[in-house]
N, C-alpha and C. Protein backbone atom coordinates (compact mmCIF):
# COMPACT_ATOMS: atom_id res chain seq x y z
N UNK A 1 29.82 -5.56 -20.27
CA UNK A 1 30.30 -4.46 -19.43
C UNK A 1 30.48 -4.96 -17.99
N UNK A 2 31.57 -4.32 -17.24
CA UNK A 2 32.03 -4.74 -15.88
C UNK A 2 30.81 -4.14 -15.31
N UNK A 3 30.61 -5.09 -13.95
CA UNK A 3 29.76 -4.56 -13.02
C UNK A 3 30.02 -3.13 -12.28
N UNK A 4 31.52 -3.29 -11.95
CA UNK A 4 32.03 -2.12 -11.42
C UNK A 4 31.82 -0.78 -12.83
N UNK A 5 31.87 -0.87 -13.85
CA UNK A 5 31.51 0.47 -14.17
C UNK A 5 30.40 0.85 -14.38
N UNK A 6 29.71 -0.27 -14.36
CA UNK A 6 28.30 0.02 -14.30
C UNK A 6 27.96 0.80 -13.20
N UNK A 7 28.20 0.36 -11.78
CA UNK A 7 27.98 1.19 -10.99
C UNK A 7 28.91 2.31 -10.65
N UNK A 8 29.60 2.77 -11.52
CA UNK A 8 30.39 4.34 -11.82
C UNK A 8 29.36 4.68 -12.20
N UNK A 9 28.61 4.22 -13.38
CA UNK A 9 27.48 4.90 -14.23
C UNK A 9 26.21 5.56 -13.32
N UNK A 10 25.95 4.47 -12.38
CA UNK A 10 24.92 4.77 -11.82
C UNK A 10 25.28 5.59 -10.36
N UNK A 11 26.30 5.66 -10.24
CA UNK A 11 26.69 6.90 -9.06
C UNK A 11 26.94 8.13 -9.73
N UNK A 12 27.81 8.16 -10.91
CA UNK A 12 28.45 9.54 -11.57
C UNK A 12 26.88 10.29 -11.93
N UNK A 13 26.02 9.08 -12.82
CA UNK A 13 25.02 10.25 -13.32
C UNK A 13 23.55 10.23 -12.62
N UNK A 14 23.52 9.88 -11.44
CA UNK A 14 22.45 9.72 -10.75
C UNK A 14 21.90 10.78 -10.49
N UNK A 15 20.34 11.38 -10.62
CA UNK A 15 19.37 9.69 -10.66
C UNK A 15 19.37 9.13 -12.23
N UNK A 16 19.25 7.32 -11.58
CA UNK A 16 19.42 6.64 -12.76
C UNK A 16 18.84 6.00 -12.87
N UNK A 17 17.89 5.67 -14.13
CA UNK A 17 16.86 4.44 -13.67
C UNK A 17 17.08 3.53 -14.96
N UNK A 18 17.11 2.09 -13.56
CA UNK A 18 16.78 1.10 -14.45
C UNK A 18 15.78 0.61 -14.86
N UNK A 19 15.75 -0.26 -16.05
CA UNK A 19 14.75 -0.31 -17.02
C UNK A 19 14.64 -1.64 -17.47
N UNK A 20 13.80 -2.77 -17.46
CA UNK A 20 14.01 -4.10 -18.01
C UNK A 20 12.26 -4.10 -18.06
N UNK A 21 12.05 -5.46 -18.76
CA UNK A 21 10.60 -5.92 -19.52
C UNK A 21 10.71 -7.31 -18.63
N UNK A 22 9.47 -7.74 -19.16
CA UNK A 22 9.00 -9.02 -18.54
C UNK A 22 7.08 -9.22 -19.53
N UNK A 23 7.61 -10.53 -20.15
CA UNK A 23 6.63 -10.85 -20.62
C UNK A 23 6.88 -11.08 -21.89
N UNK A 24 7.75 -10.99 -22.63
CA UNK A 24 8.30 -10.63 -24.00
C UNK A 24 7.77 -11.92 -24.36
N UNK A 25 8.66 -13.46 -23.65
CA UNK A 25 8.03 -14.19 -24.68
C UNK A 25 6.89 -15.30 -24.23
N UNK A 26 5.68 -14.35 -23.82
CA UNK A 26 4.36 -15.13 -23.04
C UNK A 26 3.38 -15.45 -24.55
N UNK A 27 2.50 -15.96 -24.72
CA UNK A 27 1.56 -16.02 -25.31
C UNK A 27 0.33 -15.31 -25.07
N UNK A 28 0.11 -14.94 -23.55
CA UNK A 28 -1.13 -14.68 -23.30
C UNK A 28 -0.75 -13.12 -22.69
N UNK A 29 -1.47 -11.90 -22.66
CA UNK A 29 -1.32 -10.58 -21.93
C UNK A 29 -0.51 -9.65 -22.90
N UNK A 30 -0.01 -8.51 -21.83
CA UNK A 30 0.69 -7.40 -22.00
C UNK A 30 2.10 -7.69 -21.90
N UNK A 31 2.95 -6.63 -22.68
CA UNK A 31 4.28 -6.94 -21.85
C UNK A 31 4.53 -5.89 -21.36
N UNK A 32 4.85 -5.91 -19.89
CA UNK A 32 5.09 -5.38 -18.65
C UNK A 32 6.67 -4.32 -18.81
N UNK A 33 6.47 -3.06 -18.64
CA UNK A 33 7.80 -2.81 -18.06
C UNK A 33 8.26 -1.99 -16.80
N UNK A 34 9.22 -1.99 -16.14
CA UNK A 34 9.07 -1.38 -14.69
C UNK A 34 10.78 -0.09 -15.34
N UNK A 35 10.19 0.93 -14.47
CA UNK A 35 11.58 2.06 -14.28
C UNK A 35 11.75 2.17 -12.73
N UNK A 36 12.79 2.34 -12.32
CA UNK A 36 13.02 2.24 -11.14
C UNK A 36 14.57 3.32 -10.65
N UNK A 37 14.31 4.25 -10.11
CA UNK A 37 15.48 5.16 -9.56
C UNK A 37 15.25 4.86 -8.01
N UNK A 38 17.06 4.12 -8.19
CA UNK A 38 16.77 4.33 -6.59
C UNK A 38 17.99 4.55 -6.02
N UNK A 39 17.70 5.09 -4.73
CA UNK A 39 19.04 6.46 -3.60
C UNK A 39 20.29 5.52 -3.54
N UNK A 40 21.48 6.23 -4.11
CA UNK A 40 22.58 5.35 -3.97
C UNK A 40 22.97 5.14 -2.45
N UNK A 41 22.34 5.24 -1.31
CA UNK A 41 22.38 5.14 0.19
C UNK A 41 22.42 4.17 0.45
N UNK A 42 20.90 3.16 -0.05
CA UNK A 42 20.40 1.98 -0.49
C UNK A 42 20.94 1.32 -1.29
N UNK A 43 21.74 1.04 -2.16
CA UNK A 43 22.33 0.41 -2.82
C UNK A 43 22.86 -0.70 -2.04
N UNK A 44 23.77 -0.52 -1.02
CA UNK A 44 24.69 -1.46 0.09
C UNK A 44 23.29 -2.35 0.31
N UNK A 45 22.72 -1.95 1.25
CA UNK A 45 21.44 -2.43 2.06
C UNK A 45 20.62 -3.60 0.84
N UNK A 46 20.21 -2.89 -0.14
CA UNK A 46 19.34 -3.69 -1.55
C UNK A 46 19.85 -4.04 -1.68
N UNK A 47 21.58 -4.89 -1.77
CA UNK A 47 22.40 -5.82 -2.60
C UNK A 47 22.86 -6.85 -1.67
N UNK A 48 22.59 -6.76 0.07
CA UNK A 48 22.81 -7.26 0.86
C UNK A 48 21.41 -8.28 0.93
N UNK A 49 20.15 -7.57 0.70
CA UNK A 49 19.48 -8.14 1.10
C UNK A 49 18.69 -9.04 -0.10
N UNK A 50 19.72 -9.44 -1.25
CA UNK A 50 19.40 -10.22 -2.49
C UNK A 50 18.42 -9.62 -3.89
N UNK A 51 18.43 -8.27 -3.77
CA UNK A 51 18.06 -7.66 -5.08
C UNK A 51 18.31 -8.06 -5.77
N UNK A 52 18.26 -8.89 -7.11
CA UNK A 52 19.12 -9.54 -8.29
C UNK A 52 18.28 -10.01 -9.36
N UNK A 53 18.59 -10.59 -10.36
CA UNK A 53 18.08 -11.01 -11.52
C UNK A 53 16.41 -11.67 -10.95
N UNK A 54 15.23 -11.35 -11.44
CA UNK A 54 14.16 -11.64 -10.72
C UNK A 54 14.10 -12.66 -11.09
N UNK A 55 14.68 -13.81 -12.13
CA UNK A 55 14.69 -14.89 -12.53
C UNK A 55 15.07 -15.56 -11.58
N UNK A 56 15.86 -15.67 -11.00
CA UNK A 56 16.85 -15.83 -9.61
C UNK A 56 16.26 -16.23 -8.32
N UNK A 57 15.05 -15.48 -8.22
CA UNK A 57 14.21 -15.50 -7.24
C UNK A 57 13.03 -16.39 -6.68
N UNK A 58 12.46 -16.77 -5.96
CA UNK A 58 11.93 -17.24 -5.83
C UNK A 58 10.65 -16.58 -5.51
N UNK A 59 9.18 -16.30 -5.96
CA UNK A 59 8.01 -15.91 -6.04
C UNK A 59 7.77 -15.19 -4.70
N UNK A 60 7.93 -16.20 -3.65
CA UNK A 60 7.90 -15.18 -2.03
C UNK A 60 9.05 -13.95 -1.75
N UNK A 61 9.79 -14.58 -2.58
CA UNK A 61 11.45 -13.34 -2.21
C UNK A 61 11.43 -12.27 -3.09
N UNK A 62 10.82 -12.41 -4.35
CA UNK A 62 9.99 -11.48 -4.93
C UNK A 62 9.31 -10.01 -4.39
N UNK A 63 8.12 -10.79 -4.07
CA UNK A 63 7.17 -10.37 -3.11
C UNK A 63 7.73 -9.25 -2.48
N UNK A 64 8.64 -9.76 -1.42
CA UNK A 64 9.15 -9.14 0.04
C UNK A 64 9.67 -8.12 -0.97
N UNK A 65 11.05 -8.26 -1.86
CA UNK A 65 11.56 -7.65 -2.70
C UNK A 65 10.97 -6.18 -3.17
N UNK A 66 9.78 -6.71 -3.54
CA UNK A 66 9.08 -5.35 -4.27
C UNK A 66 8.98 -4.59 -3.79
N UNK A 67 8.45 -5.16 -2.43
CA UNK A 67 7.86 -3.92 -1.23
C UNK A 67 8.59 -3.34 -0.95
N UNK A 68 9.98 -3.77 -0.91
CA UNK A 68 11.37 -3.14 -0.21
C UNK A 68 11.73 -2.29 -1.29
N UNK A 69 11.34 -2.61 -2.29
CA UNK A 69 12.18 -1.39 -3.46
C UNK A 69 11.39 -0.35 -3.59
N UNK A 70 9.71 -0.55 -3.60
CA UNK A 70 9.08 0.71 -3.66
C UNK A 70 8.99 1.19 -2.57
N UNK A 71 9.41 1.19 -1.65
CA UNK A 71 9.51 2.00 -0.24
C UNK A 71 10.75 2.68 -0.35
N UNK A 72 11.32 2.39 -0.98
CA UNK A 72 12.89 2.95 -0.64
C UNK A 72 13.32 4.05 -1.92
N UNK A 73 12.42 3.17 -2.97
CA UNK A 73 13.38 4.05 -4.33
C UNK A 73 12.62 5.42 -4.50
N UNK A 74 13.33 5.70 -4.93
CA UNK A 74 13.01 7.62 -5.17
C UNK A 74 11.83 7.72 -6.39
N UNK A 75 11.40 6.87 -7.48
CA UNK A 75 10.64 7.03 -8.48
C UNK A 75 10.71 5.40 -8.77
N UNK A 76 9.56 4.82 -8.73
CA UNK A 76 9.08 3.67 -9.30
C UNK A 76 7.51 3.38 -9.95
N UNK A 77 7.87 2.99 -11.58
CA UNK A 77 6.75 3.33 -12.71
C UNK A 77 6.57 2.08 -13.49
N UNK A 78 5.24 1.76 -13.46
CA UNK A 78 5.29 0.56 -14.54
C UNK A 78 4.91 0.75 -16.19
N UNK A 79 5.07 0.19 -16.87
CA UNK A 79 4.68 0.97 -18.48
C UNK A 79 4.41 -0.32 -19.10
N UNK A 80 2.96 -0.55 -19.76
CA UNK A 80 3.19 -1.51 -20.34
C UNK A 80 2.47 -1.19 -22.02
N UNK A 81 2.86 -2.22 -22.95
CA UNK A 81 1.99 -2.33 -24.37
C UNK A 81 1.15 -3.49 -24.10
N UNK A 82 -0.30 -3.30 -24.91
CA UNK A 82 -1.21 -4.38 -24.98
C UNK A 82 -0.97 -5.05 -26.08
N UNK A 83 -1.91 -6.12 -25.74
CA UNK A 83 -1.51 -7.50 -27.17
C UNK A 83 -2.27 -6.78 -28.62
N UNK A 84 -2.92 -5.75 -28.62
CA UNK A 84 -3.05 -5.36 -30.14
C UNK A 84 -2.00 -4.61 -30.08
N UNK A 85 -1.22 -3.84 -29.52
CA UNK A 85 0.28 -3.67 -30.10
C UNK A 85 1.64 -3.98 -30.30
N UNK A 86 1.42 -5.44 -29.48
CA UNK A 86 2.51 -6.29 -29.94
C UNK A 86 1.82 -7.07 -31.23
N UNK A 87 0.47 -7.42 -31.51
CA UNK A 87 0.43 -7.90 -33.04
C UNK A 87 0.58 -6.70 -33.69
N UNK A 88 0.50 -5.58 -33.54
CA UNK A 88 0.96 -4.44 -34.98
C UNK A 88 1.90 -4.26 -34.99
N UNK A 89 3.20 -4.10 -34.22
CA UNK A 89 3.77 -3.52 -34.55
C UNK A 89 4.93 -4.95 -33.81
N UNK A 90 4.70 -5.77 -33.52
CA UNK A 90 6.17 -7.18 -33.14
C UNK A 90 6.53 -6.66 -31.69
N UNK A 91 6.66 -7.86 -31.08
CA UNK A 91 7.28 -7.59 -29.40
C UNK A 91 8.28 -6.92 -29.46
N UNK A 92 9.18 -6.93 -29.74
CA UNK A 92 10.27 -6.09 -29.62
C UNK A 92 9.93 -4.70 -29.66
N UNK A 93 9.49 -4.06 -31.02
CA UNK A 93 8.51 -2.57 -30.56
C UNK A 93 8.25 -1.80 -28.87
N UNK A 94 7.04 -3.08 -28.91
CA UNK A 94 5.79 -3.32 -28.22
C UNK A 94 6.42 -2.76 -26.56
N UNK A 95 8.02 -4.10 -26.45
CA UNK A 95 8.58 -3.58 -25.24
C UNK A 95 9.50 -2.66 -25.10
N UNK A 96 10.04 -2.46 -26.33
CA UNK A 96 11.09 -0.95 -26.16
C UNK A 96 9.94 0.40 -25.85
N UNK A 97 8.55 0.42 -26.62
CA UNK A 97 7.24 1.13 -26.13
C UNK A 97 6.77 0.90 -24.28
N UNK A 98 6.83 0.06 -23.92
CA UNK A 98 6.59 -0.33 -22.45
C UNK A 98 7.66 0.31 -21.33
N UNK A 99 8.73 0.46 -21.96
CA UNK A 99 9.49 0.57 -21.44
C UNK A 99 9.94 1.96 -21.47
N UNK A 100 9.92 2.70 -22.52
CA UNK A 100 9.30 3.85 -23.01
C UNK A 100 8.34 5.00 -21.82
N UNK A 101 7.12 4.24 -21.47
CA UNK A 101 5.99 4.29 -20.75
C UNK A 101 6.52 4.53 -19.75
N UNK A 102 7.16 3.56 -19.21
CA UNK A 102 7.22 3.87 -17.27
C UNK A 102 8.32 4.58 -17.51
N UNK A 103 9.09 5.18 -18.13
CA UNK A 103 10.09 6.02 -17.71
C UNK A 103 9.62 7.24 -18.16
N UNK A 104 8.64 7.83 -18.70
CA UNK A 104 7.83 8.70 -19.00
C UNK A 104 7.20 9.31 -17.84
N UNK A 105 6.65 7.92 -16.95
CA UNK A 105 5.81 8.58 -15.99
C UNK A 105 7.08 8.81 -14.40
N UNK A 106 8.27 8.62 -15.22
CA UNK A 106 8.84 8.82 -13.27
C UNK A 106 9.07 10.40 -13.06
N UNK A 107 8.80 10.75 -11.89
CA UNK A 107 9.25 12.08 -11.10
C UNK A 107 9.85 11.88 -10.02
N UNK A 108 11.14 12.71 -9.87
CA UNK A 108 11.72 13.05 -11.26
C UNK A 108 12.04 12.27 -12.35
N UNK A 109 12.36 13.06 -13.37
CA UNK A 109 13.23 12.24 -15.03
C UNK A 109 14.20 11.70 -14.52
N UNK A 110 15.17 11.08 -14.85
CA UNK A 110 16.63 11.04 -14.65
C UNK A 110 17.31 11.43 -15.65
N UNK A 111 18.44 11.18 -14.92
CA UNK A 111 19.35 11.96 -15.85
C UNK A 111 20.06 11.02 -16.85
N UNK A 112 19.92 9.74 -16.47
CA UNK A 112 20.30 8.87 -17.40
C UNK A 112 19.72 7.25 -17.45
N UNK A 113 19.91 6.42 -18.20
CA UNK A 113 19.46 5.13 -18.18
C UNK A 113 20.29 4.24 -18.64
N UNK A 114 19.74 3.16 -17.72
CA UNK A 114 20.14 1.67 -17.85
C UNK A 114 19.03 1.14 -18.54
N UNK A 115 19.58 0.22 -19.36
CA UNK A 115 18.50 -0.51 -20.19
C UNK A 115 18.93 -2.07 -20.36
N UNK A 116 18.02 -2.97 -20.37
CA UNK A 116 18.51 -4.28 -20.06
C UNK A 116 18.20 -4.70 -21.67
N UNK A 117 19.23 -4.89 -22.12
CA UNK A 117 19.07 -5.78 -23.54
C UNK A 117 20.30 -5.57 -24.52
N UNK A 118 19.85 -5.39 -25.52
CA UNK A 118 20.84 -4.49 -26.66
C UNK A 118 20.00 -3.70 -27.44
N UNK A 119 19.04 -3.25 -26.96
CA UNK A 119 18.00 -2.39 -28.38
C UNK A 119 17.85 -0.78 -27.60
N UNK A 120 18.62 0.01 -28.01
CA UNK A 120 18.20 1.68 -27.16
C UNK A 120 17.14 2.07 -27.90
N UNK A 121 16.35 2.94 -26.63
CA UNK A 121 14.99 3.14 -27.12
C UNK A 121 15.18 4.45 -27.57
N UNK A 122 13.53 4.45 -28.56
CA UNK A 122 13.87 5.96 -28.93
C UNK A 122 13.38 7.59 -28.56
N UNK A 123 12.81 6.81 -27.34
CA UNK A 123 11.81 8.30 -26.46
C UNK A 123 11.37 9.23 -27.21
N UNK A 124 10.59 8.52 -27.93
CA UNK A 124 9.52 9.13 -28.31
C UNK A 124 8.35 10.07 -27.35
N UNK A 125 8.61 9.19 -26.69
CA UNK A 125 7.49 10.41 -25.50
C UNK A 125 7.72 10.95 -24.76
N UNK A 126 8.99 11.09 -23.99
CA UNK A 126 10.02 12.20 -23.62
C UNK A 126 10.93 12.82 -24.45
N UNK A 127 11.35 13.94 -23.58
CA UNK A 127 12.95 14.62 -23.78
C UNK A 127 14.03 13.68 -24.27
N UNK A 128 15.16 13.17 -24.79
CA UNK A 128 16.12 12.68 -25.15
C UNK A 128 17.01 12.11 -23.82
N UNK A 129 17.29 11.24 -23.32
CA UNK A 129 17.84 11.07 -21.78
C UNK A 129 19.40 10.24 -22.34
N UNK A 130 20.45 10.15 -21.81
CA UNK A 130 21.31 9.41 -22.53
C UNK A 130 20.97 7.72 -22.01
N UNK A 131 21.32 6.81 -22.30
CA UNK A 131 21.18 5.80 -22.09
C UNK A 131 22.25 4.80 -22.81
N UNK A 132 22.24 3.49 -21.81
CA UNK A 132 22.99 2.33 -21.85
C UNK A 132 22.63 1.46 -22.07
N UNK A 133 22.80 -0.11 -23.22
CA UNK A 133 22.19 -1.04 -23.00
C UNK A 133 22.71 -1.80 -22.66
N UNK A 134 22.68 -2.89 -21.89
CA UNK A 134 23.18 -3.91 -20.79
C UNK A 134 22.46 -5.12 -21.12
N UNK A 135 23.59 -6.03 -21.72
CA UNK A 135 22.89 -7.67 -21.70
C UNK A 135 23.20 -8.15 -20.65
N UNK A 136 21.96 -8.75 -20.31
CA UNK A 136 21.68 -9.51 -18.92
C UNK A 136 21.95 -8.70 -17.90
N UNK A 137 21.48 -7.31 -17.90
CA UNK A 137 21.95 -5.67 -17.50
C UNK A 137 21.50 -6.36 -15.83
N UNK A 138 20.23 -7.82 -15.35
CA UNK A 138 19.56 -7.71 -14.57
C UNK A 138 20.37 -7.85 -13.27
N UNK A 139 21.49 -9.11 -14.17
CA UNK A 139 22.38 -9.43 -13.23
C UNK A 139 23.47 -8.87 -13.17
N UNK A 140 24.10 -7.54 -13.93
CA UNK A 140 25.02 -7.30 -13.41
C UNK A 140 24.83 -5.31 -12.92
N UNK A 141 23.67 -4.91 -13.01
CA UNK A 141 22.88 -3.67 -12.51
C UNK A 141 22.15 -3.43 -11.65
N UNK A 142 22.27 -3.17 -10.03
CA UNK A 142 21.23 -3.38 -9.15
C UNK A 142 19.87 -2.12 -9.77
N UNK A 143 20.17 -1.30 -10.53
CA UNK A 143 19.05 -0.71 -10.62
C UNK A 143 18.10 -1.52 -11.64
N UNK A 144 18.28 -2.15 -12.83
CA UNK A 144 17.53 -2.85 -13.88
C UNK A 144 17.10 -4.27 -12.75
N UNK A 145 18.26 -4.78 -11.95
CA UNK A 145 17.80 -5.82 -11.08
C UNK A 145 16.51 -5.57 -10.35
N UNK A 146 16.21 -3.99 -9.65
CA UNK A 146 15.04 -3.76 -8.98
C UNK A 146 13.85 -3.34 -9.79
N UNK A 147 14.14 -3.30 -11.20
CA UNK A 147 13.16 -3.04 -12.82
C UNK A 147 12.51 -4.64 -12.48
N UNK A 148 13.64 -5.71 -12.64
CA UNK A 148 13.20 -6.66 -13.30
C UNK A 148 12.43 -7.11 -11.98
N UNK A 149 12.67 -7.08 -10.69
CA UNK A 149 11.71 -7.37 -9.66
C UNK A 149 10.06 -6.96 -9.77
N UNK A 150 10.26 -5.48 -9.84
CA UNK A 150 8.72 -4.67 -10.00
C UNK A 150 8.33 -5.34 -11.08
N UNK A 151 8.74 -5.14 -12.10
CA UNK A 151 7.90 -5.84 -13.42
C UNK A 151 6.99 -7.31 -12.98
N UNK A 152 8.33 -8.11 -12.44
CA UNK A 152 7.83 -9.63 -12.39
C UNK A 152 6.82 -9.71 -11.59
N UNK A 153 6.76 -9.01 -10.61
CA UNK A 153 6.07 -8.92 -9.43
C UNK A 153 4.25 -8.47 -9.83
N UNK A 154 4.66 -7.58 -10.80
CA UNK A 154 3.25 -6.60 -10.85
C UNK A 154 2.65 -7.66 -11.96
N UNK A 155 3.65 -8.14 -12.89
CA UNK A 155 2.52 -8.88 -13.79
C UNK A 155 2.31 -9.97 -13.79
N UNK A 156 2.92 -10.46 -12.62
CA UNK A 156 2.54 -11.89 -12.15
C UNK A 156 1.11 -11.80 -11.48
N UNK A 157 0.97 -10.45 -10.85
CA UNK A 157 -0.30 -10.22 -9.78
C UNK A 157 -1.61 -10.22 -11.53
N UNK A 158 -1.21 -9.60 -12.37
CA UNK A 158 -1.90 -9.42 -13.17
C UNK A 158 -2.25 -11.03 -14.07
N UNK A 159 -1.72 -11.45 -14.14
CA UNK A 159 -1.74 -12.80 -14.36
C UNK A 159 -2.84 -13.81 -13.80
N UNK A 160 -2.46 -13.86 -12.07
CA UNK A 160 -2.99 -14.26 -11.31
C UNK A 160 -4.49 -13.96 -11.04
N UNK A 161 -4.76 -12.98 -11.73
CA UNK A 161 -5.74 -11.97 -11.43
C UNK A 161 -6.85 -12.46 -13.03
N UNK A 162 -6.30 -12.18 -14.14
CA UNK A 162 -6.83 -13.00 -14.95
C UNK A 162 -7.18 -14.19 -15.03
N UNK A 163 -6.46 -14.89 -14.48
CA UNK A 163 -6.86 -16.68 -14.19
C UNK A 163 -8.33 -16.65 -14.13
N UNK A 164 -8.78 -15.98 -12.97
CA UNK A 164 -10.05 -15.79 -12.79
C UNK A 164 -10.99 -15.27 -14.16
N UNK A 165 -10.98 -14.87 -14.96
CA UNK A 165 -11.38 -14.92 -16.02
C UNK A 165 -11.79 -14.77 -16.72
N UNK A 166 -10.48 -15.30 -17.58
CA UNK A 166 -9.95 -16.30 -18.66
C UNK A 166 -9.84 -17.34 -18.24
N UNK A 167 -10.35 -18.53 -17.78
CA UNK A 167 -10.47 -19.84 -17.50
C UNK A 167 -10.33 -20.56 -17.76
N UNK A 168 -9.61 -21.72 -17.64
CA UNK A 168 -9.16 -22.72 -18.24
C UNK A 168 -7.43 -22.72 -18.94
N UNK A 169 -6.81 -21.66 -19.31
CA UNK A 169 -5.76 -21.69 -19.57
C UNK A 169 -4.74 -22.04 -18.34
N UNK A 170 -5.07 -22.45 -17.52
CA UNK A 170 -4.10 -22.45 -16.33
C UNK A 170 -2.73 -21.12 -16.32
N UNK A 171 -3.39 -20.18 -16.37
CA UNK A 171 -2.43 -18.56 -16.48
C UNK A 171 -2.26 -18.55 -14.77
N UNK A 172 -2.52 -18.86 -13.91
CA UNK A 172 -2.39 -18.74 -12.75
C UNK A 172 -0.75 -19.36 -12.35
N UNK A 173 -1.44 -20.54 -13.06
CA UNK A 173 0.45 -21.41 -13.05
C UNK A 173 1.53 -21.02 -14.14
N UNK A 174 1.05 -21.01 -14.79
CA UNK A 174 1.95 -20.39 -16.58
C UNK A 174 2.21 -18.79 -16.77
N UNK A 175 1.90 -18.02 -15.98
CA UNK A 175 1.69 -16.92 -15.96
C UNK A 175 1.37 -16.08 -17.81
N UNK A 176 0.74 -16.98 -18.37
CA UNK A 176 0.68 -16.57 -19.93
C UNK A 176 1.90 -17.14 -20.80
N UNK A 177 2.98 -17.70 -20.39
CA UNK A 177 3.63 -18.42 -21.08
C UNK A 177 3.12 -20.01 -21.88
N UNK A 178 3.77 -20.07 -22.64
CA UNK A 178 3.49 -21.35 -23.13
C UNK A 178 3.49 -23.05 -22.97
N UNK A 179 3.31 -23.44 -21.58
CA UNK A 179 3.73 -24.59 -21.57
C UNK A 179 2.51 -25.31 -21.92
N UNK A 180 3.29 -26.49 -21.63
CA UNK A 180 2.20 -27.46 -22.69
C UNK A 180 0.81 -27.43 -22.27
N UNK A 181 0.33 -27.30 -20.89
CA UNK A 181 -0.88 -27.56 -20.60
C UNK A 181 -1.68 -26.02 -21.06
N UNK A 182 -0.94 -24.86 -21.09
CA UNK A 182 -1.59 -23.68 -22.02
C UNK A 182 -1.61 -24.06 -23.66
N UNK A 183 -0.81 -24.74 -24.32
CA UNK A 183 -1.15 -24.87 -25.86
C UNK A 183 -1.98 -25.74 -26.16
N UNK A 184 -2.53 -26.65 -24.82
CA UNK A 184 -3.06 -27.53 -25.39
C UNK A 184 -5.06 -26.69 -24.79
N UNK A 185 -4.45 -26.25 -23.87
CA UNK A 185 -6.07 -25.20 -23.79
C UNK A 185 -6.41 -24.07 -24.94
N UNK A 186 -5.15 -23.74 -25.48
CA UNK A 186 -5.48 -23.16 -26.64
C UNK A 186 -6.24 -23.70 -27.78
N UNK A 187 -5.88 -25.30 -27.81
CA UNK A 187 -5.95 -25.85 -28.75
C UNK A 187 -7.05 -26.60 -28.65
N UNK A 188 -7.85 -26.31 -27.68
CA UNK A 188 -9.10 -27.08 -27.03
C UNK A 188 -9.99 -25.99 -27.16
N UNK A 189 -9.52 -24.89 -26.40
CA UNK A 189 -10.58 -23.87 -26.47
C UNK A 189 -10.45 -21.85 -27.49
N UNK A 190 -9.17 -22.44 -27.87
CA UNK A 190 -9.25 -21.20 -28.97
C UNK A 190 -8.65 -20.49 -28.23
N UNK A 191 -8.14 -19.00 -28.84
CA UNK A 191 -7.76 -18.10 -28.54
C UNK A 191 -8.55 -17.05 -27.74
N UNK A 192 -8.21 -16.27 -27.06
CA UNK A 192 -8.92 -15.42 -26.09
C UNK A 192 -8.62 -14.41 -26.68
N UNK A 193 -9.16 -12.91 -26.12
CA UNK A 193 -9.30 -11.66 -26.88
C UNK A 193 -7.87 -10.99 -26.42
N UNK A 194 -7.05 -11.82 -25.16
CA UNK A 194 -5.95 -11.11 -24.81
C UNK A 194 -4.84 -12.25 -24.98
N UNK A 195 -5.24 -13.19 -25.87
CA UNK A 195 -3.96 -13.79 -26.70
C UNK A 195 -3.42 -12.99 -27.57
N UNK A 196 -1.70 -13.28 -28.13
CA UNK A 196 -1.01 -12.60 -29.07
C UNK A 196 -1.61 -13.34 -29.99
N UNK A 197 -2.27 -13.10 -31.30
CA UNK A 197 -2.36 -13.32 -32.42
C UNK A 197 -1.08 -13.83 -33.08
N UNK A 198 -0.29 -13.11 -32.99
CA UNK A 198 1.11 -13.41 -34.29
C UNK A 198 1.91 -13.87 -33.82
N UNK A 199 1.81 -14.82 -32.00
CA UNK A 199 2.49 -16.04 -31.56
C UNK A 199 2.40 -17.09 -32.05
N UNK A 200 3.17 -18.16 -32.26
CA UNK A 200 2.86 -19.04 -33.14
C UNK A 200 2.56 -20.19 -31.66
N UNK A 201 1.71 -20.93 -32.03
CA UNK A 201 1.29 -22.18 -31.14
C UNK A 201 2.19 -23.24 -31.53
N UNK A 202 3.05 -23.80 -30.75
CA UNK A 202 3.87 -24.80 -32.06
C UNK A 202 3.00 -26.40 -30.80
């Protein structure tokens, strides 16, 4: 989908919140999701000042980022699933459920959604809202772009925050992903109570 109708979408049916995950494919934690409605006033200003794919970013620009979006946006919610419900029920679930979550808790509802992926959720725990799904929605949606900021932001802090401990996995640097010096602490010291079980260690 063009960027430009995307943002038809998000002017015609505003408020609109975007919606993206973070964490999907970690080994260690929750997966994180952020909703985010924010004043099409701000839009100019947030796209000037590098709102964008949080991948994109750099950890300090992040940071600044977040602060700037929850000051400004009209409703910002985080929602996440824990690692016994991504082993019952498979990540994918787990984050269409997360994601689910924080758009549950925004006030106001909106009136419609952006969703970063290809899987529409099934709001189960709200009213019925219409919604869009958007591959790589992060980079071409400033509202899922300021999702994928909050998310990265909040569960990086959560991450960071576990390091302390859970010890020894180096989650401080890996943020629960898998690189080698986490599989090989796995593989030294076992699984922890907030590892995914039904990740495979390769």
């Amino acid at each position: 989908m063009e960027r430009e109708k995307i943002r038809s979408i998000e002017i015609e049916n505003h408020p609109v919140a975007g919606v993206d995950e973070v964490g999907r494919g970690a080994l260690f934690g929750e997966v994180v999701a952020a909703a985010v409605i924010l004043p099409l006033e701000q839009f100019a200003h947030l796209e000037s000042l590098g709102v964008s794919d949080s991948k994109k970013l750099s950890a300090q620009r992040r940071e600044q980022l977040d602060l700037l979006i929850r000051e400004v946006a009209i409703a910002c919610e985080i929602g996440t699933a824990s690692v016994d419900e991504i082993d019952e029920m498979n990540i994918l679930a787990a984050s269409l459920l997360a994601m689910e979550r924080a758009i549950a808790k925004l006030q106001p509802q909106p009136r419609y959604c952006l969703i970063d992926g290809n899987q529409l959720l099934r709001f189960q725990l709200i009213q019925p809202i219409p919604q869009e799904t958007i591959i790589k929605g992060d980079a071409l949606s400033l509202s899922i772009a300021a999702a994928s900021i909050v998310a990265k932001v909040w569960r990086d802090r959560q991450m960071t925050a576990m390091a302390e401990v859970y010890k020894g996995y180096d989650l401080a640097a890996n943020k629960g992903y898998g690189t080698v010096k986490h599989r090989q602490a796995i593989a030294q010291l076992g699984y922890s109570d907030l590892h995914r079980k039904t990740f495979k260690i390769k």
